[in-house]
Protein backbone atom coordinates (compact mmCIF):
# COMPACT_ATOMS: atom_id res chain seq x y z
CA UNK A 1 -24.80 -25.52 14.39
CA UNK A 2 -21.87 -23.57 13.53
CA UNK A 3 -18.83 -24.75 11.00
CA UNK A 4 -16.01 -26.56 12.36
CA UNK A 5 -13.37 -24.36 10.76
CA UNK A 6 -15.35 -21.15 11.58
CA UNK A 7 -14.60 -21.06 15.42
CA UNK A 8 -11.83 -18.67 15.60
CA UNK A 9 -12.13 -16.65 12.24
CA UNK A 10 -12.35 -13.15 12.08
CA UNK A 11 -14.00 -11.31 9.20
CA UNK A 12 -11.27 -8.45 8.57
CA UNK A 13 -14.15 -6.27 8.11
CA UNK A 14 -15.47 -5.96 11.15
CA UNK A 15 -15.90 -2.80 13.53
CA UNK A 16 -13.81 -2.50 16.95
CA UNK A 17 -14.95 -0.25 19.18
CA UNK A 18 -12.44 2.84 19.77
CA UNK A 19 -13.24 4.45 22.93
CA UNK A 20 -16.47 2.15 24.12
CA UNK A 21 -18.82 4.19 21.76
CA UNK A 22 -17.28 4.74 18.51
CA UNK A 23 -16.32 1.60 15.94
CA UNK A 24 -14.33 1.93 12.97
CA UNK A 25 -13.57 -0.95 10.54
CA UNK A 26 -10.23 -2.91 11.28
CA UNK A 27 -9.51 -3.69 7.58
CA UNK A 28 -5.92 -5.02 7.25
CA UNK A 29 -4.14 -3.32 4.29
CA UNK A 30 -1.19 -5.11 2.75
CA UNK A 31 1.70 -3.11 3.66
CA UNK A 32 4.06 -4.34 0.94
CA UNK A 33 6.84 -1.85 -0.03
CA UNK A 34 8.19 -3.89 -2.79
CA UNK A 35 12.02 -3.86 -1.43
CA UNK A 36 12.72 -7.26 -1.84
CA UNK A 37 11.67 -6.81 -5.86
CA UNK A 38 13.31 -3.62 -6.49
CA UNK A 39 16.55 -4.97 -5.51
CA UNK A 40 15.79 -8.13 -7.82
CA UNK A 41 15.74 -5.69 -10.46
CA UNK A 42 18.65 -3.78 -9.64
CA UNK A 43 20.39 -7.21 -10.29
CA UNK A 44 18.16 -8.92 -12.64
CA UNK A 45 17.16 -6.02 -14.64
CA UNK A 46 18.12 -2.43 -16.12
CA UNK A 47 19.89 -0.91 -12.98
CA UNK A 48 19.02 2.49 -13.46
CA UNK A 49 14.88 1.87 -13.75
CA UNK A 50 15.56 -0.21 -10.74
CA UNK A 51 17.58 2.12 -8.74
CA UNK A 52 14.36 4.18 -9.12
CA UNK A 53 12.45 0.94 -7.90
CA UNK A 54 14.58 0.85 -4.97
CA UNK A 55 14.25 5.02 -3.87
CA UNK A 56 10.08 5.02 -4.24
CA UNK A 57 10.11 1.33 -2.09
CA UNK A 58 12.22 3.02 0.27
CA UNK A 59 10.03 6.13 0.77
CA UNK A 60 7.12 3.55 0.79
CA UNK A 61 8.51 2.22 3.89
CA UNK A 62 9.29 5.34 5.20
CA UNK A 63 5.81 7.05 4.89
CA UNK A 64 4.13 4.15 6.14
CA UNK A 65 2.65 5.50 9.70
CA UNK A 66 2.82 9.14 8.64
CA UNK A 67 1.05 9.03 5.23
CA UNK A 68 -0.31 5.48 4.43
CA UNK A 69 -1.99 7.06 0.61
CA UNK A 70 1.33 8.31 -0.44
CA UNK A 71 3.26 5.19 0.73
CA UNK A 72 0.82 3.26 -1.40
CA UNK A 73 1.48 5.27 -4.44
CA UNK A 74 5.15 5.35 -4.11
CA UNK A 75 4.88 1.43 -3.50
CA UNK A 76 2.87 0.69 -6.92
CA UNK A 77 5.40 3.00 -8.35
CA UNK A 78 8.12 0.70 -6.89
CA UNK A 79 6.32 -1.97 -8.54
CA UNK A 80 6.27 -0.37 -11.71
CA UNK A 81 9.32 0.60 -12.37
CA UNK A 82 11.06 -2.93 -10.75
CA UNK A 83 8.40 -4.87 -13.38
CA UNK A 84 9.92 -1.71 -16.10
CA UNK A 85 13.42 -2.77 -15.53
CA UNK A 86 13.30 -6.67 -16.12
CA UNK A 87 11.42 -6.19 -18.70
CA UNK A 88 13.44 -3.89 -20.46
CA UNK A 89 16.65 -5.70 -19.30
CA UNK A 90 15.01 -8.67 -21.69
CA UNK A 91 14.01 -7.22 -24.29
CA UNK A 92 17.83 -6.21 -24.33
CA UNK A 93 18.54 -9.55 -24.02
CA UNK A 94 16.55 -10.74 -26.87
CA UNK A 95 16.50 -8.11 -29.34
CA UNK A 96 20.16 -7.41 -29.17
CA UNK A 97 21.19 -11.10 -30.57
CA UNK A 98 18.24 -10.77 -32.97
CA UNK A 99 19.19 -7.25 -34.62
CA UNK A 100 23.16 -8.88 -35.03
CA UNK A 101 21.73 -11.38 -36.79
CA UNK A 102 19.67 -9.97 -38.66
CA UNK A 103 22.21 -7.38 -39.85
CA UNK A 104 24.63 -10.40 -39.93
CA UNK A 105 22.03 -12.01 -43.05
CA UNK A 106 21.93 -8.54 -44.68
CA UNK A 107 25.25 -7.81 -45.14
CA UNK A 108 25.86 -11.47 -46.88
CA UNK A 109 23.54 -10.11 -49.68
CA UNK A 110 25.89 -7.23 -49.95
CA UNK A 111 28.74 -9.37 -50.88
């Protein structure tokens, strides 16, 4: 007897046929372009890494149908360099207040 929740599923590995003969496997890539996050960092984070972010999402999307291996690389690269940006935008934000301080206590031992 089969599994309730099994009726309808569809293993995203299986093989439809192409022209009655042939089968291929339908596996369902993930096209994410990472636009929504490289504009996050463009606000959020060091603009300049994320305008960067923003160009390599956008030829992501762009190269999508044509070349689906290069709009993969140019998406992780989007990734990359969004993930680049915030972080580097905090570590501004953290080390910049440390360092003043820091130099702040130093220069009391001067006087």
């Amino acid at each position: 007897m089969a599994h309730p929740n099994m009726g309808g599923h569809r293993d995203s590995k299986e093989t439809t046929p192409l022209n009655g003969d042939e089968a291929t496997p339908s596996v369902s890539r993930c096209h994410n372009d990472y636009r929504k996050l490289s504009i996050v960092s463009i606000i959020c984070g060091l603009s300049c890494v994320g305008i960067m972010a923003l160009i390599n999402s956008v030829k992501a999307q762009e190269k999508r149908t044509s070349d689906p291996e290069l709009a993969e690389q140019c998406a992780l690269k989007a990734r990359k360099f969004s993930i680049l940006a915030i972080l580097l935008w905090v570590a501004i934000l953290v080390l910049v207040p440390t360092l003043m301080t820091l130099v702040s206590y130093l220069l009391t031992f001067i006087d």
